[in-house]
C-alpha atoms as a PDB file:
ATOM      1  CA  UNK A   1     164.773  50.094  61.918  1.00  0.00           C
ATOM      2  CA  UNK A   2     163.186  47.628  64.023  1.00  0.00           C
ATOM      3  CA  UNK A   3     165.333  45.202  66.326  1.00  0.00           C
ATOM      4  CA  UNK A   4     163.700  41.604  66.783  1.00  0.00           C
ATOM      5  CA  UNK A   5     163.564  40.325  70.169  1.00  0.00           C
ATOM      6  CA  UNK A   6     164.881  37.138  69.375  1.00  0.00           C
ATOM      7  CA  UNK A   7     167.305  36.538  72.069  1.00  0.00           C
ATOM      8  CA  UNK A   8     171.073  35.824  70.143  1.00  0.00           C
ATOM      9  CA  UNK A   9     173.326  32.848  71.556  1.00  0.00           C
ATOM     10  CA  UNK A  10     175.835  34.167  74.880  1.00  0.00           C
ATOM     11  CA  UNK A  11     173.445  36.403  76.478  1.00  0.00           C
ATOM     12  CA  UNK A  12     174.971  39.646  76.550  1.00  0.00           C
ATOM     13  CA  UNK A  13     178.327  41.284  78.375  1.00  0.00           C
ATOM     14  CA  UNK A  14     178.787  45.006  79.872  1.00  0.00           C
ATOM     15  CA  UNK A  15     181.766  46.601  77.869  1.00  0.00           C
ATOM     16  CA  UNK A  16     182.754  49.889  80.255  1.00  0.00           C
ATOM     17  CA  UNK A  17     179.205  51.671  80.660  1.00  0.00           C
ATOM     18  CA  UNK A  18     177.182  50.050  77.426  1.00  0.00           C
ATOM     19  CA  UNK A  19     175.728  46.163  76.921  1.00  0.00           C
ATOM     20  CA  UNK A  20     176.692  44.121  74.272  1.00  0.00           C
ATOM     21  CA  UNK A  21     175.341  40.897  72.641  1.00  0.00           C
ATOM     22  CA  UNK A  22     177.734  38.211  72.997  1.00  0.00           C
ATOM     23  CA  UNK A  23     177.655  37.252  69.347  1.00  0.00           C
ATOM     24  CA  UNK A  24     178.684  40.180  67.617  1.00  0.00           C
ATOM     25  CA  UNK A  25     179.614  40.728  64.003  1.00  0.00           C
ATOM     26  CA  UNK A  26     182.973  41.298  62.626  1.00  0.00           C
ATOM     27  CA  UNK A  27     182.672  44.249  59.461  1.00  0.00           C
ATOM     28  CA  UNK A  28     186.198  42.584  57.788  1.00  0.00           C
ATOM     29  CA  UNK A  29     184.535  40.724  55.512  1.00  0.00           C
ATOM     30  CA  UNK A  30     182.675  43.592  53.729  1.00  0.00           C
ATOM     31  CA  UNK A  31     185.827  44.600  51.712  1.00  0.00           C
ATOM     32  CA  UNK A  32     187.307  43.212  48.917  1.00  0.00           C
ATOM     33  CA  UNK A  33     189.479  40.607  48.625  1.00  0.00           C
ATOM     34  CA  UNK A  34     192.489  40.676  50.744  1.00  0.00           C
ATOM     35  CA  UNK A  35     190.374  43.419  52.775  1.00  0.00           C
ATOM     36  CA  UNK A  36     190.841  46.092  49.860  1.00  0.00           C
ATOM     37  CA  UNK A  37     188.670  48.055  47.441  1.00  0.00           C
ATOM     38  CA  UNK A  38     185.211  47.595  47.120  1.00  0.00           C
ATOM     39  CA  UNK A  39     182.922  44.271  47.629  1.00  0.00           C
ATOM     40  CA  UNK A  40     181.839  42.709  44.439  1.00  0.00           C
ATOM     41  CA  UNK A  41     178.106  43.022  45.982  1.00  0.00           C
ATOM     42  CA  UNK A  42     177.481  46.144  47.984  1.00  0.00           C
ATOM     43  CA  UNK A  43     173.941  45.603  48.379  1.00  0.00           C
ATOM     44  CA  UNK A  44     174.511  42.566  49.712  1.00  0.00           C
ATOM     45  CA  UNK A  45     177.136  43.999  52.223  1.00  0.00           C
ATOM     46  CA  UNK A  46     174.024  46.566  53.338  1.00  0.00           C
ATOM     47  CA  UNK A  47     172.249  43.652  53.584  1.00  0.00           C
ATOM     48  CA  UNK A  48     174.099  41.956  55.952  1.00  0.00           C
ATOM     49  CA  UNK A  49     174.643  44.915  58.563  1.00  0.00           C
ATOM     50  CA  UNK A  50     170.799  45.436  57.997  1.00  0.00           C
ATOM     51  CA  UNK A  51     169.820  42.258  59.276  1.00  0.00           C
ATOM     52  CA  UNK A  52     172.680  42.088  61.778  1.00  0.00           C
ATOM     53  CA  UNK A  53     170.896  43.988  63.613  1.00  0.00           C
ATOM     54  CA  UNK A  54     167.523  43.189  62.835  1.00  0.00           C
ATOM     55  CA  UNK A  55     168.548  39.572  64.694  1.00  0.00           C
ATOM     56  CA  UNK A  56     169.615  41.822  67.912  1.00  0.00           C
ATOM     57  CA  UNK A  57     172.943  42.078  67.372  1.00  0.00           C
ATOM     58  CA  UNK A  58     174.391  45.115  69.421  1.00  0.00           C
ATOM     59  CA  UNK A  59     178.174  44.795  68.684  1.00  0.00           C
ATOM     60  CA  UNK A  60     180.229  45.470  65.778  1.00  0.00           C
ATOM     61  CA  UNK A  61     183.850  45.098  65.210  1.00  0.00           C
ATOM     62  CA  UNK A  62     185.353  47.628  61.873  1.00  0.00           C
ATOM     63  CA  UNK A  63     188.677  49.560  61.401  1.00  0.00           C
ATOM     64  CA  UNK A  64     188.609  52.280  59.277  1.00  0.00           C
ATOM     65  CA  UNK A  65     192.070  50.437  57.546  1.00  0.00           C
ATOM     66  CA  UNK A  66     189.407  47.990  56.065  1.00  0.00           C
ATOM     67  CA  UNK A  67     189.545  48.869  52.462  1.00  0.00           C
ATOM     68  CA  UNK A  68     191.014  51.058  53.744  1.00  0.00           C
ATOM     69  CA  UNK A  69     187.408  53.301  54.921  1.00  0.00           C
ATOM     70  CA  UNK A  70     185.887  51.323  52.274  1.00  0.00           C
ATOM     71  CA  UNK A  71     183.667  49.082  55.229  1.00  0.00           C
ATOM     72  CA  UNK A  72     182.964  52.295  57.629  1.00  0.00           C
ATOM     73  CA  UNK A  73     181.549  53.952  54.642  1.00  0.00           C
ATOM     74  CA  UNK A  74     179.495  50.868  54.258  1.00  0.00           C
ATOM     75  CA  UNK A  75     178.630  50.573  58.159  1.00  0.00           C
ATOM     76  CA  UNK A  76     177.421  54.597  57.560  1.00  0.00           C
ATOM     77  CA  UNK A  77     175.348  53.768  55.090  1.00  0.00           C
ATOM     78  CA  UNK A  78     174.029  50.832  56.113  1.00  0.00           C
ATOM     79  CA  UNK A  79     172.835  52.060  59.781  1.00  0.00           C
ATOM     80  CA  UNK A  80     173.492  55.450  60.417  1.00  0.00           C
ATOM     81  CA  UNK A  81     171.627  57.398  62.097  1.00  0.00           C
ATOM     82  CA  UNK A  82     172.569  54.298  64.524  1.00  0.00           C
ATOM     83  CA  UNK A  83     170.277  52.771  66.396  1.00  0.00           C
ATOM     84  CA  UNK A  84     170.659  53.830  70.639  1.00  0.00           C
ATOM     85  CA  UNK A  85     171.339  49.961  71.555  1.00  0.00           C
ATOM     86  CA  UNK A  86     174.301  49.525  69.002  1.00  0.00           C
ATOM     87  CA  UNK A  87     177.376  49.971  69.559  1.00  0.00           C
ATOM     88  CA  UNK A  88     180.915  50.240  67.115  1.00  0.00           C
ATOM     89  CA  UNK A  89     184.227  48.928  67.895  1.00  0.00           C
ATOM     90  CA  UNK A  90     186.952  49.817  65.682  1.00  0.00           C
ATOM     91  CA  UNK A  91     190.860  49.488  65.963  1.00  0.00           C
ATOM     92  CA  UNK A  92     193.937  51.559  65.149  1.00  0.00           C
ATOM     93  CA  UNK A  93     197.274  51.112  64.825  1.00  0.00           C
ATOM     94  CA  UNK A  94     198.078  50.246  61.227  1.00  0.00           C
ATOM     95  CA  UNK A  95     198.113  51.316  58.223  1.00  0.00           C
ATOM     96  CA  UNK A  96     197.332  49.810  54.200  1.00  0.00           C
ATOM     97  CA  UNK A  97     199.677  49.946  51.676  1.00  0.00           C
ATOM     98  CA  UNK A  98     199.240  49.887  47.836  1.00  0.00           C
ATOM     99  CA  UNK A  99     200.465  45.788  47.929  1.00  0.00           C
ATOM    100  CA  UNK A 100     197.404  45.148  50.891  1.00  0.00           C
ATOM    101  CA  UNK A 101     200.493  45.034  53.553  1.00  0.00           C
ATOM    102  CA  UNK A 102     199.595  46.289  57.451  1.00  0.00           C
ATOM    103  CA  UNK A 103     202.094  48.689  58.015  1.00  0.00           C
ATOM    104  CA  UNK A 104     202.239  49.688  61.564  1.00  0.00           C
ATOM    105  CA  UNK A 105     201.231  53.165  62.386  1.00  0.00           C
ATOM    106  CA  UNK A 106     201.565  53.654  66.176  1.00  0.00           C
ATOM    107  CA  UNK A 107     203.346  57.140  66.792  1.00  0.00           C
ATOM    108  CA  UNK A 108     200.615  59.755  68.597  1.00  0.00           C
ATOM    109  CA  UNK A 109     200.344  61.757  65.489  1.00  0.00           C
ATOM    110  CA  UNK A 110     199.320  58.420  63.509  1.00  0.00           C
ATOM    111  CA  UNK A 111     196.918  57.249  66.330  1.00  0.00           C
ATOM    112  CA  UNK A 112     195.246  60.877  66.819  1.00  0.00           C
ATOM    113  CA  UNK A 113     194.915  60.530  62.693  1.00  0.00           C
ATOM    114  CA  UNK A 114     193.466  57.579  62.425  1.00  0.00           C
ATOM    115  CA  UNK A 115     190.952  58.178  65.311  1.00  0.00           C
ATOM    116  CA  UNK A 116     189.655  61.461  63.165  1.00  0.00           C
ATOM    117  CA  UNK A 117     189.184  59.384  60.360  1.00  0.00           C
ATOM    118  CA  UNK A 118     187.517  56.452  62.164  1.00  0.00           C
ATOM    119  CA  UNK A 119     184.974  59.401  63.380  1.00  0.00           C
ATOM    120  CA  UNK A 120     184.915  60.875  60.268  1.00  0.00           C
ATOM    121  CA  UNK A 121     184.116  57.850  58.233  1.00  0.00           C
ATOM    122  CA  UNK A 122     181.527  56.376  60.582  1.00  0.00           C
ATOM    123  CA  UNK A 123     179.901  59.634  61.109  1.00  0.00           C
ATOM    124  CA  UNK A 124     180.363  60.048  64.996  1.00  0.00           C
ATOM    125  CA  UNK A 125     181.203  62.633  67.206  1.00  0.00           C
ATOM    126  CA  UNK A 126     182.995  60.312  69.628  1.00  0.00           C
ATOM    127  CA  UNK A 127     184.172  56.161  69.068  1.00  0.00           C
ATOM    128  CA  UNK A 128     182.727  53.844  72.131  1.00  0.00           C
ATOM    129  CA  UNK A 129     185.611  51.659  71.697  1.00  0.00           C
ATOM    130  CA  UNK A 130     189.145  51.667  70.517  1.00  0.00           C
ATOM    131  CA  UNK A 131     191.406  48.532  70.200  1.00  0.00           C
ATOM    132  CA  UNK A 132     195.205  49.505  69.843  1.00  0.00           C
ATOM    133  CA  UNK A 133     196.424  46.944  67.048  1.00  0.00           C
ATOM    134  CA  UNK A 134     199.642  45.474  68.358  1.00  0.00           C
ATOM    135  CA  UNK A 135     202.234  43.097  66.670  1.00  0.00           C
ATOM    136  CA  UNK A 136     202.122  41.892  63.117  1.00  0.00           C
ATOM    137  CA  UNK A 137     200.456  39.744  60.688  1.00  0.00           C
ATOM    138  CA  UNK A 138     202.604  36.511  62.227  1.00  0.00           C
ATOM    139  CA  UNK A 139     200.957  37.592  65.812  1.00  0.00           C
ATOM    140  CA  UNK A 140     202.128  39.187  69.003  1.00  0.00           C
ATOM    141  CA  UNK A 141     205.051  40.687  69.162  1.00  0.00           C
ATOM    142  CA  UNK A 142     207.016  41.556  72.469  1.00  0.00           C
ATOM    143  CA  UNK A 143     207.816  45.404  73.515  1.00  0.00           C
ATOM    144  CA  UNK A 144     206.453  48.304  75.563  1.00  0.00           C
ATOM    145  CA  UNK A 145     203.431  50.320  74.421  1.00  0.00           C
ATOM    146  CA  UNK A 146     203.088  52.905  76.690  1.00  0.00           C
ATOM    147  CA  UNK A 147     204.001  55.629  73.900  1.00  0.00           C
ATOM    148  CA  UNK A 148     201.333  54.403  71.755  1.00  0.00           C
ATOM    149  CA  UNK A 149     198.851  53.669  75.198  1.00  0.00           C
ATOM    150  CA  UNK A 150     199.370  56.762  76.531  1.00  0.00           C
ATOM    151  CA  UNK A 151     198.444  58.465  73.466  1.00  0.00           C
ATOM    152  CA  UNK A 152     195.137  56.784  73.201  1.00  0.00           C
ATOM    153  CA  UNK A 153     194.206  57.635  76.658  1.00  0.00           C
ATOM    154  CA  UNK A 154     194.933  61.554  75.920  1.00  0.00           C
ATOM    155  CA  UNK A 155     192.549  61.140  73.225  1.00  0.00           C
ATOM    156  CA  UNK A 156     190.542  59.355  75.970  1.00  0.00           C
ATOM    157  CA  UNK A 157     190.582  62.864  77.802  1.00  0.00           C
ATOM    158  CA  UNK A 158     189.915  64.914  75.250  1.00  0.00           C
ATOM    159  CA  UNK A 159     186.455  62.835  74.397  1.00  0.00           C
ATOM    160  CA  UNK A 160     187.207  61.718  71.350  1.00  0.00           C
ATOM    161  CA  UNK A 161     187.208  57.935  73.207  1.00  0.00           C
ATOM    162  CA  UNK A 162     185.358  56.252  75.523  1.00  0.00           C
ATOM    163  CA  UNK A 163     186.806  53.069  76.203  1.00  0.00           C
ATOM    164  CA  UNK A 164     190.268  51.414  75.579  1.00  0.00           C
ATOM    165  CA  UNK A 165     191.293  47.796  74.398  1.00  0.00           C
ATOM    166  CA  UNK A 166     194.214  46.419  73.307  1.00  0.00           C
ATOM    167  CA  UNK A 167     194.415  43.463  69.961  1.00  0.00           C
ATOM    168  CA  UNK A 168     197.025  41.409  69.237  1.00  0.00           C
ATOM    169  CA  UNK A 169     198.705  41.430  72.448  1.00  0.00           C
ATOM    170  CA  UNK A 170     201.042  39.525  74.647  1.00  0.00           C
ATOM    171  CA  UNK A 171     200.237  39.173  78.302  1.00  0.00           C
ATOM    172  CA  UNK A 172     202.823  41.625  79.527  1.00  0.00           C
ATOM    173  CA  UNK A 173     201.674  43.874  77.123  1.00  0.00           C
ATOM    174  CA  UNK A 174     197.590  43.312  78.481  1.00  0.00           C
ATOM    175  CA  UNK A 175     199.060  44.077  82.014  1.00  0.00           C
ATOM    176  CA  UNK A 176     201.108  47.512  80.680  1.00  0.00           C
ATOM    177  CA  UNK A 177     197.917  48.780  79.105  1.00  0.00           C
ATOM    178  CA  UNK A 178     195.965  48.118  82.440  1.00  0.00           C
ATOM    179  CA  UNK A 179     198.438  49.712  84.900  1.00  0.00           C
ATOM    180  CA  UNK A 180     198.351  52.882  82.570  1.00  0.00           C
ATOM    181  CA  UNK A 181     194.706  53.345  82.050  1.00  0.00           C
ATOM    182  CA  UNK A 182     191.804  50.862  82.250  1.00  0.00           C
ATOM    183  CA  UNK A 183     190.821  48.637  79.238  1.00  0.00           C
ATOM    184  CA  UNK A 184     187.254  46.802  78.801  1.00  0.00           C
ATOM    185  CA  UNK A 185     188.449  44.138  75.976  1.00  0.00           C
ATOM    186  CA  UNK A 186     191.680  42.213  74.555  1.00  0.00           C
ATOM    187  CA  UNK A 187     191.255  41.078  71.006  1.00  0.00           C
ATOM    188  CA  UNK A 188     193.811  38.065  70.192  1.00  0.00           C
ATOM    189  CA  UNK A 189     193.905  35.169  68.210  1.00  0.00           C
ATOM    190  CA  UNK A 190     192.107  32.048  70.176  1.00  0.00           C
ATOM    191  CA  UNK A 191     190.640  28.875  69.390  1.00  0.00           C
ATOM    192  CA  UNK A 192     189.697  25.204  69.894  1.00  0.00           C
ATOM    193  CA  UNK A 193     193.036  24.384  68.310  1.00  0.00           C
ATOM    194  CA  UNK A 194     195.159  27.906  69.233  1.00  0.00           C
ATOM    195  CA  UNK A 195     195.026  28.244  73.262  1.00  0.00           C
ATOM    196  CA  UNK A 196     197.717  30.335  74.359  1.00  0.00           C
ATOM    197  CA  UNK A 197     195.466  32.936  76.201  1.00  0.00           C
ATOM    198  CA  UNK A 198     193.989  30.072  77.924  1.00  0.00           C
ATOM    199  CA  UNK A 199     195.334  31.845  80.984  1.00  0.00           C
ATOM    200  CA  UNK A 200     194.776  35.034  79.832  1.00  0.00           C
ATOM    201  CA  UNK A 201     191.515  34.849  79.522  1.00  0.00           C
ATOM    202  CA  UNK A 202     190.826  33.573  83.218  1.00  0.00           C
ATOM    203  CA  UNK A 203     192.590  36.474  84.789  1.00  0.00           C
ATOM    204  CA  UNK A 204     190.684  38.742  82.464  1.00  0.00           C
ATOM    205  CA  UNK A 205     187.357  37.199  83.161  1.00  0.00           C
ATOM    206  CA  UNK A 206     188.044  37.769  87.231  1.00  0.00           C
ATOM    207  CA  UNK A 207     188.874  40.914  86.183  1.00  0.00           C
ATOM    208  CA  UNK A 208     185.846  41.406  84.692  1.00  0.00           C
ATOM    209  CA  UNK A 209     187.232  42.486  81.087  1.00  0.00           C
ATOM    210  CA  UNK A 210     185.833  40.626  77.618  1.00  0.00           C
ATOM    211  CA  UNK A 211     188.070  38.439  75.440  1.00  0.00           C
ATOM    212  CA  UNK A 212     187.349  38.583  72.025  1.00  0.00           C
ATOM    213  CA  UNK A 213     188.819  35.632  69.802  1.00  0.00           C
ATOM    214  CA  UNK A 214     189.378  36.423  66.292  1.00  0.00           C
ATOM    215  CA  UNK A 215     190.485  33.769  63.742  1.00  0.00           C
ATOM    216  CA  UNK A 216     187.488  31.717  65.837  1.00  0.00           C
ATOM    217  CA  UNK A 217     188.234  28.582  62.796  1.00  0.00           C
ATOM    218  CA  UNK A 218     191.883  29.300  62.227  1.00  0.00           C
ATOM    219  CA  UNK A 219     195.071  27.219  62.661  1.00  0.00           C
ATOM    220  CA  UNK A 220     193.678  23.591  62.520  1.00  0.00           C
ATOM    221  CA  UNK A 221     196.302  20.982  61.532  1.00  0.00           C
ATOM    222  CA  UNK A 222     194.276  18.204  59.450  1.00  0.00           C
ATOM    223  CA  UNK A 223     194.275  15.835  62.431  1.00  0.00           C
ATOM    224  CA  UNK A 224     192.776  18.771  64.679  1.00  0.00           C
ATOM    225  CA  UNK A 225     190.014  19.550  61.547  1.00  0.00           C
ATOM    226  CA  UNK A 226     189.278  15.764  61.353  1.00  0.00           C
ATOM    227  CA  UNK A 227     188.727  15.835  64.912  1.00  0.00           C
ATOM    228  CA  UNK A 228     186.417  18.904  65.325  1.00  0.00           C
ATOM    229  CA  UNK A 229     184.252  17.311  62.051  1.00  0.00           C
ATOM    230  CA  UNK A 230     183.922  14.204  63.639  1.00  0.00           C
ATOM    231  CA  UNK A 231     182.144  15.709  66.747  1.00  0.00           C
ATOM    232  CA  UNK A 232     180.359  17.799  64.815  1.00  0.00           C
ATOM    233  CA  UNK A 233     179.231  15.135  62.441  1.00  0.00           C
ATOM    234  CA  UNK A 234     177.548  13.398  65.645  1.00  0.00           C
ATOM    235  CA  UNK A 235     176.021  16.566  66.920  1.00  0.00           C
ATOM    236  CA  UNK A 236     174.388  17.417  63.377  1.00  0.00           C
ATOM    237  CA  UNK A 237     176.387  20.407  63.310  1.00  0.00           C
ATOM    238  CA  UNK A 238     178.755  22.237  61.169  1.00  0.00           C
ATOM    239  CA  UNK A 239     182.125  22.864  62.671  1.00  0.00           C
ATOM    240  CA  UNK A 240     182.108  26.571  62.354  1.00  0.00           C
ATOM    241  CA  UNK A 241     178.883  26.466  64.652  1.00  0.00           C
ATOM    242  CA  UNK A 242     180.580  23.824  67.152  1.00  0.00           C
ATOM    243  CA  UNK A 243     183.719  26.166  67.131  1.00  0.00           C
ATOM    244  CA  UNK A 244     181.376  28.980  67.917  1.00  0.00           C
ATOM    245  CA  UNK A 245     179.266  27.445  70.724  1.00  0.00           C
ATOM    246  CA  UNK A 246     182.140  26.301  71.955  1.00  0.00           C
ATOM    247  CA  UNK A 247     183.777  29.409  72.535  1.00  0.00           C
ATOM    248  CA  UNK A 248     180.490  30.936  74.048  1.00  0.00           C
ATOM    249  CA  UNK A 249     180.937  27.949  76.368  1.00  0.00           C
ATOM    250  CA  UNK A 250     184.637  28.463  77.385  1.00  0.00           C
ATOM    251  CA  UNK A 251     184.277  31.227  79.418  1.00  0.00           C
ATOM    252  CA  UNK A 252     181.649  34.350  79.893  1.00  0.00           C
ATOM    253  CA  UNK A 253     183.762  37.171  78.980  1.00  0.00           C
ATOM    254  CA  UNK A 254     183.827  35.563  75.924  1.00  0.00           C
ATOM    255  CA  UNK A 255     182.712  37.941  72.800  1.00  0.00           C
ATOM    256  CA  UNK A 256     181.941  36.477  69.506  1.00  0.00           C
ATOM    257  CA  UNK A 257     182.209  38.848  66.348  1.00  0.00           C
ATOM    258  CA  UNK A 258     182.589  36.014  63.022  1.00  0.00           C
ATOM    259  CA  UNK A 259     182.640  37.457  59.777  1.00  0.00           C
ATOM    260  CA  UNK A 260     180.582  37.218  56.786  1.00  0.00           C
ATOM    261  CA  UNK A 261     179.278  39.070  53.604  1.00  0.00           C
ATOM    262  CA  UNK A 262     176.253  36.850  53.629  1.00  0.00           C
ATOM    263  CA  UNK A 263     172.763  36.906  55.076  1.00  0.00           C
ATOM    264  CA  UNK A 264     172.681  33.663  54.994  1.00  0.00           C
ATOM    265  CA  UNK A 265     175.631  32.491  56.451  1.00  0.00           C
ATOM    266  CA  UNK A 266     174.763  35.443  58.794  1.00  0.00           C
ATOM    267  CA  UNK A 267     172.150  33.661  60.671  1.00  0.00           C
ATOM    268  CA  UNK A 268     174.001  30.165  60.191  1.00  0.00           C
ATOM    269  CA  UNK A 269     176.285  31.503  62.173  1.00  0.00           C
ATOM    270  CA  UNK A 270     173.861  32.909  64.659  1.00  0.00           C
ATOM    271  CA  UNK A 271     171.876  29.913  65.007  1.00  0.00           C
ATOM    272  CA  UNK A 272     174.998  27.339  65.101  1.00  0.00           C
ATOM    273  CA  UNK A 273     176.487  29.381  67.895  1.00  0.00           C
ATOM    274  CA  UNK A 274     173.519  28.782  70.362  1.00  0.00           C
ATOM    275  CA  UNK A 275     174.306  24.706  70.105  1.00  0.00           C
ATOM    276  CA  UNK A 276     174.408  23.296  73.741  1.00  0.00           C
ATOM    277  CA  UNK A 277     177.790  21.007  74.064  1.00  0.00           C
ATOM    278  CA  UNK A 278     177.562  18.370  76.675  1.00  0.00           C
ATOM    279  CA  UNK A 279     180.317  18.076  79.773  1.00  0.00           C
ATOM    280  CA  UNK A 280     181.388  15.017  77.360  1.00  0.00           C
ATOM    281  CA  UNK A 281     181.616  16.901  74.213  1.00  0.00           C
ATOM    282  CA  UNK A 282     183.678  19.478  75.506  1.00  0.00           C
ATOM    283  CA  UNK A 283     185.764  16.682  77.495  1.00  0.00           C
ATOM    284  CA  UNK A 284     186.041  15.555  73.795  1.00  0.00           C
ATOM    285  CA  UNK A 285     186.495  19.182  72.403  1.00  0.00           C
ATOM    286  CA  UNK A 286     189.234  20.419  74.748  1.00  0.00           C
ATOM    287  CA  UNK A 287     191.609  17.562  73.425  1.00  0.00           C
ATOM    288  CA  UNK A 288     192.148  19.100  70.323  1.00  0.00           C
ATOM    289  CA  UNK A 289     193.995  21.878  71.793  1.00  0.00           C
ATOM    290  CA  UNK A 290     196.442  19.345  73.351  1.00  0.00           C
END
């Protein structure tokens, strides 16, 4: 499989010891509905990770709870053997249930589980990057994690890990994780509209650790929607691909992984996140957080 060398929006960011593109690719969207079962297409979900990398993407986001294994079987088959430049992030920390619910799953014995089957189902020997999955379905929730941190970082030992992260977290939760072992990412809900990690993000970025938004179109009010289509309306631009750029824009440890189960919306994506925003159209942008 040959990688273009078409040069992706974002440049790239070191994660721990390996490079990744900026814009990334989130696996979610492979499942079926509501993230369970099969896709209604899976050629067209090979597809997808296929060219994903054929347009130099070197970072993909997965869970083996998608489906649940249903996308990591897909990932296997899609790429595997993998190529040397790209590299797999998944997550643990939850589990599915028969009704599609998240059920946490953060006791040692769950976590050392659920890493087996993450290795297991994506055919490695050892995962590059694990995100502990924190809170709930309504967002963050407030608590120590050290039982569930620690565990991960004995797993970190043992080799079955090579870098930690943390997803769904508050702040004081971001700081536990780091004063137990070192983390290279924080995956949380962020957008033009949803800026509570505003601060977050700056002290990660000194710190030299990525942020990686998820939800990157999420949580608009209508008046917040209107505003983001107007801009992009005068830029020629669809508002996924201004909400993109924008977050390439907002700060360098910035990682993008948006979702999709189409090719084509695959490199709409791609190509809408490389749009250049002016000092006045993010003076414009920025009040729609307000």
């Amino acid at each position: 499989m040959t990688t273009l060398t078409t040069s992706l929006p974002g440049g790239t960011w070191n994660l721990g010891d390996f490079t990744v593109s900026r814009f990334g690719y989130g696996a979610m969207q492979l499942a079926g509905s509501w993230v369970m079962g099969p896709p209604a297409d899976r050629d067209a979900a090979l597809a997808v990770l296929r060219e994903a990398v054929e347009l130099g993407i070197t970072h993909i986001d997965t869970s083996d709870a998608y489906g649940p294994r249903i996308t990591n079987d897909i990932i296997r088959e899609a790429l595997h053997p993998y190529p040397e430049s790209l590299h797999i992030v998944t997550k643990v920390g939850a589990n599915r249930d028969a009704q599609g619910g998240w059920p946490t799953a953060r006791q040692p014995d769950d976590l050392r589980r659920q890493v087996q089957e993450n290795l297991e189902s994506l055919g490695l020997e050892t995962l590059e990057l694990v995100n502990l999955r924190l809170g709930n379905a309504e967002g963050p929730v407030a608590g120590s994690i050290a039982e569930s941190f620690e565990a991960l970082v004995e797993l970190q030992k043992e080799g079955l890990i090579r870098h930690l992260g943390v997803s769904n977290a508050t702040a004081e939760q971001v700081a536990e994780a780091i004063a137990i072992g070192p983390i290279v990412c924080v995956q949380n809900m962020y957008n033009l509209a949803f800026r509570q990690d505003d601060e977050l993000i700056d002290m990660l970025a000194r710190e030299g650790i990525a942020y990686v938004p998820f939800f990157p179109l999420g949580g608009f009010s209508p008046l917040q929607s209107e505003a983001l289509s107007a801009v992009a309306s005068r830029l020629k631009a669809t508002p996924m691909s201004l909400a993109l750029a924008w977050l390439l824009q907002r700060s360098p440890n910035i990682l993008l992984i948006p979702g999709t189960s189409s090719v084509a919306h695959l490199r709409e994506n791609a190509a809408g996140a490389a749009l250049s925003l002016s000092a006045e159209d993010l003076v414009e942008l920025d009040k729609i957080g307000c």
